[in-house]
PDB file of N, CA and C in Angstrom:
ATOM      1  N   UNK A   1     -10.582  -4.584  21.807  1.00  0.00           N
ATOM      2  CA  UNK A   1     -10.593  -4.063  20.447  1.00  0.00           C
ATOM      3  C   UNK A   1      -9.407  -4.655  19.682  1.00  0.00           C
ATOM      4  N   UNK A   2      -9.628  -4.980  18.467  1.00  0.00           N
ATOM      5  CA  UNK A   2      -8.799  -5.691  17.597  1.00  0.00           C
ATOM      6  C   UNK A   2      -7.241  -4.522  17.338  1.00  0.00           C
ATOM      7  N   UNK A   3      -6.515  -5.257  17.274  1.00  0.00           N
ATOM      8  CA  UNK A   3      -5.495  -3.905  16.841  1.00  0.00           C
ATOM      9  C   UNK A   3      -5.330  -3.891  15.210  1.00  0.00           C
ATOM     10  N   UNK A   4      -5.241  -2.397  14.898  1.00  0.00           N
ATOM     11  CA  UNK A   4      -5.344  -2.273  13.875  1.00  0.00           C
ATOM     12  C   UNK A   4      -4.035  -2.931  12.726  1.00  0.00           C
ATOM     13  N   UNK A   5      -4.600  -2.861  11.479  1.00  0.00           N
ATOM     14  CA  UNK A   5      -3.403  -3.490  10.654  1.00  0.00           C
ATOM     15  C   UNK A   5      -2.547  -2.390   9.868  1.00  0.00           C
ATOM     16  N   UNK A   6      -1.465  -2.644   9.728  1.00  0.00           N
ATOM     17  CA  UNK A   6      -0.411  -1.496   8.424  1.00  0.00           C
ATOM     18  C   UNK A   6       0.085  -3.111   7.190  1.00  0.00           C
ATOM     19  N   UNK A   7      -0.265  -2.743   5.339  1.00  0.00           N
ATOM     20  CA  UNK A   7       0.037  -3.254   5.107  1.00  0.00           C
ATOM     21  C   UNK A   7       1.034  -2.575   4.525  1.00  0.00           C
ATOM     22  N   UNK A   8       2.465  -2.926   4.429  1.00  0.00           N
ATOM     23  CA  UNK A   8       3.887  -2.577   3.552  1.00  0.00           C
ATOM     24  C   UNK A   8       3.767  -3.042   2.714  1.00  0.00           C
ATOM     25  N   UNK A   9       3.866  -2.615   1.292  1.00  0.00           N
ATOM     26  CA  UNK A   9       4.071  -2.728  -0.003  1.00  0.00           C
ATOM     27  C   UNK A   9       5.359  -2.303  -0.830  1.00  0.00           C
ATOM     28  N   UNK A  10       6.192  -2.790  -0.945  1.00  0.00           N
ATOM     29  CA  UNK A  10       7.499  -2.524  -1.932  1.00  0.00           C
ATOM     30  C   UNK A  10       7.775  -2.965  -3.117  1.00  0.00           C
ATOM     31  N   UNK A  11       8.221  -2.098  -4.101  1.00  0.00           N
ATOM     32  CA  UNK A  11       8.125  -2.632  -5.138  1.00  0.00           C
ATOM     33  C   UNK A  11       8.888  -1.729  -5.725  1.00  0.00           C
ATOM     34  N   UNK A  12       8.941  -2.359  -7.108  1.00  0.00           N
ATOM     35  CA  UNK A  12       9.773  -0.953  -7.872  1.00  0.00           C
ATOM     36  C   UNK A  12       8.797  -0.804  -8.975  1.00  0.00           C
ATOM     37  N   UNK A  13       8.718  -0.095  -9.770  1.00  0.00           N
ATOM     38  CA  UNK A  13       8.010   0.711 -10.726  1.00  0.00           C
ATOM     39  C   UNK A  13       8.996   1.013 -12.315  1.00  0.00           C
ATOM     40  N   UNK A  14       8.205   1.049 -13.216  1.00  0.00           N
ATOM     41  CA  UNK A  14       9.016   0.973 -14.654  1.00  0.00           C
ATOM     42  C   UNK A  14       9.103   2.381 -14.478  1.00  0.00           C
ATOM     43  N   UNK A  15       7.835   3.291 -14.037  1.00  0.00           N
ATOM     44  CA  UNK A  15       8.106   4.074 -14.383  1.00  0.00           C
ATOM     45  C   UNK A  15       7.124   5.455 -13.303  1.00  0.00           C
ATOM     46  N   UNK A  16       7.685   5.753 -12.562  1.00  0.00           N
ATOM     47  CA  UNK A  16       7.170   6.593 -11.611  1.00  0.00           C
ATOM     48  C   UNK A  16       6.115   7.646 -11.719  1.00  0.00           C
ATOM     49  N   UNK A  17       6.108   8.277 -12.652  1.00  0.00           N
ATOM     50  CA  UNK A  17       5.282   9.336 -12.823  1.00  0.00           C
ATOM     51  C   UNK A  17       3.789   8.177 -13.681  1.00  0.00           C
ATOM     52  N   UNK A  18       3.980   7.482 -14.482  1.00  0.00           N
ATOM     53  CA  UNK A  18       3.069   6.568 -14.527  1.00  0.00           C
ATOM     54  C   UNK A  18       2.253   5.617 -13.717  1.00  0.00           C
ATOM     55  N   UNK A  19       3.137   4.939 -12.876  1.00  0.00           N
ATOM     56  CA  UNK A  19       2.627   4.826 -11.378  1.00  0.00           C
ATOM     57  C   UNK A  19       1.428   5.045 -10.969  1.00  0.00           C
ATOM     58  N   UNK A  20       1.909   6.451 -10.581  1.00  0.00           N
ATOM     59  CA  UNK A  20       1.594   7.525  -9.427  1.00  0.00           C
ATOM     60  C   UNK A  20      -0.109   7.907 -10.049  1.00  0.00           C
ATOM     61  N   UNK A  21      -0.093   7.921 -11.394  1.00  0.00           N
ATOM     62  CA  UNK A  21      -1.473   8.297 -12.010  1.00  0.00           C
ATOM     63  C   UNK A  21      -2.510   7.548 -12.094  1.00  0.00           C
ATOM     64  N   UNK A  22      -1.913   5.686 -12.209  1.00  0.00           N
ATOM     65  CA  UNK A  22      -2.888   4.710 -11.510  1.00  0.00           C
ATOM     66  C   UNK A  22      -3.134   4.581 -10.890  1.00  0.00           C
ATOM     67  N   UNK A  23      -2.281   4.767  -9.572  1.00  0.00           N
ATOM     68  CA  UNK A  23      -2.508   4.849  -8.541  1.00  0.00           C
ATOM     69  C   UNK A  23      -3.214   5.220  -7.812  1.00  0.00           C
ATOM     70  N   UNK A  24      -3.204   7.240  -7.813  1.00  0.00           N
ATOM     71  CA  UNK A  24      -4.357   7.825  -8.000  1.00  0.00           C
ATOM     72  C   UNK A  24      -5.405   7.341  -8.354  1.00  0.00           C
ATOM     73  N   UNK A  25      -6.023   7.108  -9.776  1.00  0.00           N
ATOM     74  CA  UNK A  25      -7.245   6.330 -10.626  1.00  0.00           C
ATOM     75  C   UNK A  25      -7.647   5.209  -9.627  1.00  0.00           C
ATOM     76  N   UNK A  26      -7.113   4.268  -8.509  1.00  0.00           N
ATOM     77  CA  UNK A  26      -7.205   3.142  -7.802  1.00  0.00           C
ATOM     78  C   UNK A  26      -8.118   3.821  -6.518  1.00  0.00           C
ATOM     79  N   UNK A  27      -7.822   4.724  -6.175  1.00  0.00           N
ATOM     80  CA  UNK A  27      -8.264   5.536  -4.736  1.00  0.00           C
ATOM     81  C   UNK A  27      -9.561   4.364  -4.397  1.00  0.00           C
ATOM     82  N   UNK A  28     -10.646   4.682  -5.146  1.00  0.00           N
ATOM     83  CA  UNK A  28     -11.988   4.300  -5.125  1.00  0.00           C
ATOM     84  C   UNK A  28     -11.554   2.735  -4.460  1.00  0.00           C
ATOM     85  N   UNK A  29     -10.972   1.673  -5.291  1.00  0.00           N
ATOM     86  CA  UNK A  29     -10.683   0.662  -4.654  1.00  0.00           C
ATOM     87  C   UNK A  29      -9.896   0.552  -3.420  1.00  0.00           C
ATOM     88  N   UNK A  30      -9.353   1.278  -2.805  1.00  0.00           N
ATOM     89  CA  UNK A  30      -8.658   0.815  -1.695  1.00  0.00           C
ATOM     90  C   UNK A  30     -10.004   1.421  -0.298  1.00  0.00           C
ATOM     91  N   UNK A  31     -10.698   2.980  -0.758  1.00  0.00           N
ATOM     92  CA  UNK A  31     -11.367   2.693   0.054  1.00  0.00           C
ATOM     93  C   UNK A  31     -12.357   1.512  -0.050  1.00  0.00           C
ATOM     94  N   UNK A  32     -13.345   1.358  -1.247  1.00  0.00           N
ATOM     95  CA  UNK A  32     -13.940  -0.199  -0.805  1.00  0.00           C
ATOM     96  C   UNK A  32     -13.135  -0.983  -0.065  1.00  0.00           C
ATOM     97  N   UNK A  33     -11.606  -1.326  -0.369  1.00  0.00           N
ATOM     98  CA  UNK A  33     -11.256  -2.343   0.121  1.00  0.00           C
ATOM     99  C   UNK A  33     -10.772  -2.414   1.752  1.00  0.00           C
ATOM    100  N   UNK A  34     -11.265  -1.174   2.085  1.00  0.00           N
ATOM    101  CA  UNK A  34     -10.931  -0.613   3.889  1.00  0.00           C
ATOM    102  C   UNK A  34     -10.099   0.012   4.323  1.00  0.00           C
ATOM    103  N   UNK A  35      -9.172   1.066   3.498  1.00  0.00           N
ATOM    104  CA  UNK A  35      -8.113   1.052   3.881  1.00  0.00           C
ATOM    105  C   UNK A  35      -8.144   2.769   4.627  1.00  0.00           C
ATOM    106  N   UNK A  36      -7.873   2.701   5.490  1.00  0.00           N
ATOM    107  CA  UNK A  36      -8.014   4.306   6.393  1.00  0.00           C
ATOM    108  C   UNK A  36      -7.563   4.706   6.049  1.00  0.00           C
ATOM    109  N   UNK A  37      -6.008   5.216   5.440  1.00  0.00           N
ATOM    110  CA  UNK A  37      -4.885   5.859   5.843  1.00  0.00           C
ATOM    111  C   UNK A  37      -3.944   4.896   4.858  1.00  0.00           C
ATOM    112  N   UNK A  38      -3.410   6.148   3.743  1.00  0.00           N
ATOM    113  CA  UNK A  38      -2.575   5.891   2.969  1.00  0.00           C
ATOM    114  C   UNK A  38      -1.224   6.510   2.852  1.00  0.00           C
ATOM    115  N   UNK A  39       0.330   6.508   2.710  1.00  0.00           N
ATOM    116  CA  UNK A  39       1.240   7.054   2.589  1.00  0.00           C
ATOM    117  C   UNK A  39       2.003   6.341   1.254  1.00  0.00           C
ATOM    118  N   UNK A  40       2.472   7.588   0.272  1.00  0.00           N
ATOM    119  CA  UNK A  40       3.286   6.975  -0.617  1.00  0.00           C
ATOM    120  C   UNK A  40       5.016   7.166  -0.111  1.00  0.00           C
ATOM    121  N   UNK A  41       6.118   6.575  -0.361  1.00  0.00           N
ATOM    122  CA  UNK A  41       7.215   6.496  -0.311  1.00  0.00           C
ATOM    123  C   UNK A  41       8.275   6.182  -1.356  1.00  0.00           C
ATOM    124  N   UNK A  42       9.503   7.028  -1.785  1.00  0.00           N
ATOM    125  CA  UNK A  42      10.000   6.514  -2.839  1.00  0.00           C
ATOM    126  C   UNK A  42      11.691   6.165  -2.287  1.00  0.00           C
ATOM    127  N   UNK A  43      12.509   5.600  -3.025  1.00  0.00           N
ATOM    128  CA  UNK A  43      13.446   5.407  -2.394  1.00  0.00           C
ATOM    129  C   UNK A  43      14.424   6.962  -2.423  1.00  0.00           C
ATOM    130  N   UNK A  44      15.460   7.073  -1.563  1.00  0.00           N
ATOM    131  CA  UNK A  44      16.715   8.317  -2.053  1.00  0.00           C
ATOM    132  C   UNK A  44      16.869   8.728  -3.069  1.00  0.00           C
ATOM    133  N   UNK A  45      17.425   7.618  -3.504  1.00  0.00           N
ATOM    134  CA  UNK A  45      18.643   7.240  -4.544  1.00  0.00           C
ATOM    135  C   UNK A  45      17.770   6.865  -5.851  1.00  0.00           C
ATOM    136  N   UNK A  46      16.496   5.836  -5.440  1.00  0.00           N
ATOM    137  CA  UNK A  46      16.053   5.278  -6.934  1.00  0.00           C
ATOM    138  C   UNK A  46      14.263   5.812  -6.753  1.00  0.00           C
ATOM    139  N   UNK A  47      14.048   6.324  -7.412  1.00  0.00           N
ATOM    140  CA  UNK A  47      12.793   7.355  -7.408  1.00  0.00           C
ATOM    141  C   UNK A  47      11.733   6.197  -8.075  1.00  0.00           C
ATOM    142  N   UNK A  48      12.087   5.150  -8.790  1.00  0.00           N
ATOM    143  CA  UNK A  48      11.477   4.059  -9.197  1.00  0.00           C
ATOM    144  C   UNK A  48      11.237   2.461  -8.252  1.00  0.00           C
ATOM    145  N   UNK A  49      11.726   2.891  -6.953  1.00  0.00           N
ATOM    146  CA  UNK A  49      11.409   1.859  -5.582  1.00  0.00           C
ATOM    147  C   UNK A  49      10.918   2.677  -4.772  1.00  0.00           C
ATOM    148  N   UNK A  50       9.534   2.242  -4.358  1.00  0.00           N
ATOM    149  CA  UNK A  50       8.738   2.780  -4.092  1.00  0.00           C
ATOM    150  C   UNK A  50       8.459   1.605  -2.953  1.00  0.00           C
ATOM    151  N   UNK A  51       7.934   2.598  -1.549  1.00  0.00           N
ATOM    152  CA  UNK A  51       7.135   1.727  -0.755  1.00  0.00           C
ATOM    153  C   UNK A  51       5.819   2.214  -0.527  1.00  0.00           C
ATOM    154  N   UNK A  52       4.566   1.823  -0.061  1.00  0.00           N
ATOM    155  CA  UNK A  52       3.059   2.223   0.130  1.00  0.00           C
ATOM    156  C   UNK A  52       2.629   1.557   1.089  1.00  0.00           C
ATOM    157  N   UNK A  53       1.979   2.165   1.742  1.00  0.00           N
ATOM    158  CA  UNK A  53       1.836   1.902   3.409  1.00  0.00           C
ATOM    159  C   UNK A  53       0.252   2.228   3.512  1.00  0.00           C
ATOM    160  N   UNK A  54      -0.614   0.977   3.719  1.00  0.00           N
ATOM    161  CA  UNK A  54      -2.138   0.863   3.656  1.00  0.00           C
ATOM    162  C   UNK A  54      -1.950   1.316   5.376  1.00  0.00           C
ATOM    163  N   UNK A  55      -3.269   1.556   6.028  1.00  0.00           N
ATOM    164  CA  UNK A  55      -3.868   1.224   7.145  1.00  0.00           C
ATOM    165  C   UNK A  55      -5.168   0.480   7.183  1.00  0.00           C
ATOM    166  N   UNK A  56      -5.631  -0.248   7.809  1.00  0.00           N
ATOM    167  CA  UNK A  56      -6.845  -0.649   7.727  1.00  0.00           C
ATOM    168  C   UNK A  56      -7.208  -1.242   9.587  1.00  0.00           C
ATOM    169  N   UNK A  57      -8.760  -1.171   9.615  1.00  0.00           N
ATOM    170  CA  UNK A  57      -9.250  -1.482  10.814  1.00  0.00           C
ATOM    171  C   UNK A  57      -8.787  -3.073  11.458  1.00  0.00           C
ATOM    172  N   UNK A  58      -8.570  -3.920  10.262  1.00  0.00           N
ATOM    173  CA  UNK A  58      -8.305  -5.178  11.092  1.00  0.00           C
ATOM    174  C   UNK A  58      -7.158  -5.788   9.908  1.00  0.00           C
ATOM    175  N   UNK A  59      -6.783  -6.405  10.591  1.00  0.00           N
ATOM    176  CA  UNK A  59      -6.087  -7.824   9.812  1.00  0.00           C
ATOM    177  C   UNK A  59      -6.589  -8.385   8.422  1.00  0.00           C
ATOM    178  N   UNK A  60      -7.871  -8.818   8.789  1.00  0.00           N
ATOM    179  CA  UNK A  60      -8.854  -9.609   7.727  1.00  0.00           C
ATOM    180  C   UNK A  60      -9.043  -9.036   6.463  1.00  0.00           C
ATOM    181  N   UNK A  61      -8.990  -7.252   6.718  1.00  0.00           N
ATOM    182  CA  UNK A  61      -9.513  -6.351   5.981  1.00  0.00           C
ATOM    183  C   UNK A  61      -8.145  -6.068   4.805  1.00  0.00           C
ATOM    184  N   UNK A  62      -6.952  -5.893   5.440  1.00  0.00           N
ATOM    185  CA  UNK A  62      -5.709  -5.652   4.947  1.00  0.00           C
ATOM    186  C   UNK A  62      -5.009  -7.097   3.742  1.00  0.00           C
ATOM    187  N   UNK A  63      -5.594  -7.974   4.385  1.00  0.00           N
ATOM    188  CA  UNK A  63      -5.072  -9.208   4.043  1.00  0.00           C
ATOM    189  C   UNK A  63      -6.072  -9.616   2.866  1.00  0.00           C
ATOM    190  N   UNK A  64      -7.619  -9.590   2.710  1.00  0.00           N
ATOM    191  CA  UNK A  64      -8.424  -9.326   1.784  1.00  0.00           C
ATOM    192  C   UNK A  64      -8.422  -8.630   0.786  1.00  0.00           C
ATOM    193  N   UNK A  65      -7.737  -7.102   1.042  1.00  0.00           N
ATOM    194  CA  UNK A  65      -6.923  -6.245  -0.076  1.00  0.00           C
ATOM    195  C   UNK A  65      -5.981  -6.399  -0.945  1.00  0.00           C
ATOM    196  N   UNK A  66      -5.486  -7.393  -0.313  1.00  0.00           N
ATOM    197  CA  UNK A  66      -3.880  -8.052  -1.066  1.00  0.00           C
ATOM    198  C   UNK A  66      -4.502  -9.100  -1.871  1.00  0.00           C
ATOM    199  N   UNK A  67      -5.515  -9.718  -1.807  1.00  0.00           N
ATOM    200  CA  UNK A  67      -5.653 -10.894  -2.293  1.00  0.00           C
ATOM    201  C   UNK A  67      -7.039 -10.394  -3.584  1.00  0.00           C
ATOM    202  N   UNK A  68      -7.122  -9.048  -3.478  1.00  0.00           N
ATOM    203  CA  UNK A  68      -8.005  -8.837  -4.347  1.00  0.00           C
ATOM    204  C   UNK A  68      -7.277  -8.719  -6.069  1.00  0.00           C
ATOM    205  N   UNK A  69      -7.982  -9.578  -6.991  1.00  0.00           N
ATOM    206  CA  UNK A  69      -7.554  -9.650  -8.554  1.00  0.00           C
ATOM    207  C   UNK A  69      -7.977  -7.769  -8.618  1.00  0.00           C
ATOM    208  N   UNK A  70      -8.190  -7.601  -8.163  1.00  0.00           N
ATOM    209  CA  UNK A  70      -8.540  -6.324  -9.077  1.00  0.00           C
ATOM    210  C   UNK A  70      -7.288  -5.492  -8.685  1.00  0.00           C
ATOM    211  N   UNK A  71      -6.749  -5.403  -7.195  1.00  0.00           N
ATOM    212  CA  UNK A  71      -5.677  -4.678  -6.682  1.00  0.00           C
ATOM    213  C   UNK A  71      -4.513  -5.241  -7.708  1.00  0.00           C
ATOM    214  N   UNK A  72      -4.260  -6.555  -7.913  1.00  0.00           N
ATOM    215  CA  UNK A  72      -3.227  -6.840  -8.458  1.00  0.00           C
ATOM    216  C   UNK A  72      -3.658  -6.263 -10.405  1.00  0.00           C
ATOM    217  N   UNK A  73      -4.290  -6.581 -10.908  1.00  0.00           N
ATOM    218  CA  UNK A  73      -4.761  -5.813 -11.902  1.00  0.00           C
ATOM    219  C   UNK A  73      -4.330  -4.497 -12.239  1.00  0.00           C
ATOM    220  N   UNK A  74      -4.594  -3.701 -11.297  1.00  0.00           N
ATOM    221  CA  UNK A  74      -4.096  -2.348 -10.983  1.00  0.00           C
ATOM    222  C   UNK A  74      -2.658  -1.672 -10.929  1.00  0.00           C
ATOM    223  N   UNK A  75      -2.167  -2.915 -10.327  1.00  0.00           N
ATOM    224  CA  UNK A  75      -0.540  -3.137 -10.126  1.00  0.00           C
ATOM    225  C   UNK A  75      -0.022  -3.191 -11.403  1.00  0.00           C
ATOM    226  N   UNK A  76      -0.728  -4.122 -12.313  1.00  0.00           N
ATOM    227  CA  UNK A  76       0.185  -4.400 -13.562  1.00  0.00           C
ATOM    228  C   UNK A  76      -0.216  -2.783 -14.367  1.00  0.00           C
ATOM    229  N   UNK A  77      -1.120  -2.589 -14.691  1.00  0.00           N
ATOM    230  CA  UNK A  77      -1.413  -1.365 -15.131  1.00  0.00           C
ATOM    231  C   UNK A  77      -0.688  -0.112 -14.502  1.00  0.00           C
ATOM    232  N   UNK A  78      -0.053  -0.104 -13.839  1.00  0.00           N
ATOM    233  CA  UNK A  78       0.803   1.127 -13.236  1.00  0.00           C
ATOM    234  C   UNK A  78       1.853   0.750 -13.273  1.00  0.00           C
ATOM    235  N   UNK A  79       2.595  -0.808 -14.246  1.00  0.00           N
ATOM    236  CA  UNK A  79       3.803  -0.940 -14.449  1.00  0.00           C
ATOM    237  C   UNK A  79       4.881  -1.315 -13.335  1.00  0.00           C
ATOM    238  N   UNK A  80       3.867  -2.367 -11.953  1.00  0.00           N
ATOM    239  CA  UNK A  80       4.935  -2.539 -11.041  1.00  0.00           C
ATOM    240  C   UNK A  80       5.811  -3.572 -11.510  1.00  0.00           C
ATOM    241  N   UNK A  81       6.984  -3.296 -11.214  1.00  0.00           N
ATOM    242  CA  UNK A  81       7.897  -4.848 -12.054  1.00  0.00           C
ATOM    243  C   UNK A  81       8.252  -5.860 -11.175  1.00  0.00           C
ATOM    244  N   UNK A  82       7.968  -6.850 -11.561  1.00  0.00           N
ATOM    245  CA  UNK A  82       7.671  -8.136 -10.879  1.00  0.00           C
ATOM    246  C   UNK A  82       6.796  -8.058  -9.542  1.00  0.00           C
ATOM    247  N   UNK A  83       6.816  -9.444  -8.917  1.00  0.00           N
ATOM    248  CA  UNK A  83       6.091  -9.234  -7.738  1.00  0.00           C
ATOM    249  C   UNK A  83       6.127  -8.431  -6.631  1.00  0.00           C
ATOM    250  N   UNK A  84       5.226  -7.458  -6.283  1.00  0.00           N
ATOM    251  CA  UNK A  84       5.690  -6.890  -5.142  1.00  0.00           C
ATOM    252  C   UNK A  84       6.313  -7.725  -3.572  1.00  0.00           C
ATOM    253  N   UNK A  85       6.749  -7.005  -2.520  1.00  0.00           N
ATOM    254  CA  UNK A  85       7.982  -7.255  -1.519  1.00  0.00           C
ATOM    255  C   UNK A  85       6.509  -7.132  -0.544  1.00  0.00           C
ATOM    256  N   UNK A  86       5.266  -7.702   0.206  1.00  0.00           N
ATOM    257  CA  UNK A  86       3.873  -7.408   1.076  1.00  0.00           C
ATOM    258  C   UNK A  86       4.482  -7.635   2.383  1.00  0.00           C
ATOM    259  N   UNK A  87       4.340  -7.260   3.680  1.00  0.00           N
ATOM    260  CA  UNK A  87       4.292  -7.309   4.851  1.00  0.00           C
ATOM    261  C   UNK A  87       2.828  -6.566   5.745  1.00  0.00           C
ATOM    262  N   UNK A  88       2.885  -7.647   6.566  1.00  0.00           N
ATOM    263  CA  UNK A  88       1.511  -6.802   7.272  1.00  0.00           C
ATOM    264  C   UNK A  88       1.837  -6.896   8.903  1.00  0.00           C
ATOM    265  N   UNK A  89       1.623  -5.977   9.602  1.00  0.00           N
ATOM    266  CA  UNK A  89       1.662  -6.029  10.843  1.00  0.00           C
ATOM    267  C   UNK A  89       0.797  -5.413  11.887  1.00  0.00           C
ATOM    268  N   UNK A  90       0.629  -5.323  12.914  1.00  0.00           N
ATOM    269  CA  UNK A  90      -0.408  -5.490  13.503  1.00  0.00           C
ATOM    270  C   UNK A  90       0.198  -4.029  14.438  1.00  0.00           C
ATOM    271  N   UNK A  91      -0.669  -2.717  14.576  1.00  0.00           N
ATOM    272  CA  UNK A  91      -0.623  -1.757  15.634  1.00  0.00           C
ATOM    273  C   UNK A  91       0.152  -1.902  17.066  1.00  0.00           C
ATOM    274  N   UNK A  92       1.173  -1.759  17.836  1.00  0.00           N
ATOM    275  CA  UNK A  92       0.976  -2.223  18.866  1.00  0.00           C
ATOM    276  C   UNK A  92       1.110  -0.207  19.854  1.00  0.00           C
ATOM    277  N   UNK A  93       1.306   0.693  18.807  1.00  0.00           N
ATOM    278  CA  UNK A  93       1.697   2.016  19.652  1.00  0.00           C
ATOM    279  C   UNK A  93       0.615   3.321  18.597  1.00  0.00           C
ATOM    280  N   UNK A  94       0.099   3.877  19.556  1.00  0.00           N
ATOM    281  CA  UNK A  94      -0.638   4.887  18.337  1.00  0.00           C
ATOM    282  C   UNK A  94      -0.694   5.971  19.002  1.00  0.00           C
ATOM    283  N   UNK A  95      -0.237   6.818  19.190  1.00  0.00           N
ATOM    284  CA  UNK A  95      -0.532   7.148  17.234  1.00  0.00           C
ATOM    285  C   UNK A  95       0.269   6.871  16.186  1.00  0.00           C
ATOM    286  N   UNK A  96       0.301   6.837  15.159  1.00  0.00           N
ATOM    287  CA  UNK A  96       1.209   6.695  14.223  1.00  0.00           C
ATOM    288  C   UNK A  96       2.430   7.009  14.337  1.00  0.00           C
ATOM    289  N   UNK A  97       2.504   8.221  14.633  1.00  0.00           N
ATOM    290  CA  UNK A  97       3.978   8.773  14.539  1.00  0.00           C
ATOM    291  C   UNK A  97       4.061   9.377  15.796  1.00  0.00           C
ATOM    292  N   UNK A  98       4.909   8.933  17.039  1.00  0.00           N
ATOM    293  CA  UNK A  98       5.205   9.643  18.052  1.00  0.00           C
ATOM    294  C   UNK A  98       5.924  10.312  18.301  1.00  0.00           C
ATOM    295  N   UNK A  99       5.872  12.060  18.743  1.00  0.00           N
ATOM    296  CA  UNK A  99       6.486  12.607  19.242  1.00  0.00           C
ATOM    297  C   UNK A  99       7.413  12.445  20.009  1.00  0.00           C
ATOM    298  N   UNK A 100       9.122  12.412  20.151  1.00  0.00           N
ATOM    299  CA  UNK A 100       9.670  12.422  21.189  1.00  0.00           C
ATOM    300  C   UNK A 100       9.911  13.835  21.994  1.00  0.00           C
TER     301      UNK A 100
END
């Protein structure tokens, strides 16, 4: 079985509470675009750096999401400033979050 993908998204935002409402409005596209399992993140200190953490079943699927005009579309419309910070990596421990 393929291991699953996490894509990291960082970025900062003009404006957070604006964001957050496209973001929302986007839902529909990320499931088309495969994504299992979503988490938002903001920074401590700056409530306008924000990280977002996709899951998706494969690689192909995560990496197809990023490259979709419409995701980036979406981006500008929720005011991300400049290019987002993308990383993708590949499952190697699950569940997500382990208990020690």
């Amino acid at each position: 079985m393929a291991a699953m993908a996490l894509l990291v998204a960082l970025h900062r935002v003009n404006d957070y509470d604006a964001w957050q409402k496209v973001y929302d409005e986007a839902e529909p596209l990320e499931k088309s675009g495969g994504a299992t399992e979503k988490s938002v993140h903001r920074a401590k200190d700056d409530p306008n750096n924000v990280m977002v953490l996709h899951r998706f079943n494969t690689m192909g699927e995560a990496q197809a999401f990023m490259d979709n005009a419409e995701v980036h579309a979406a981006m500008q419309r929720a005011g991300v400033a400049g290019p987002p910070r993308v990383e993708f990596f590949e499952e190697t421990l699950r569940p997500f979050v382990k208990t020690l």
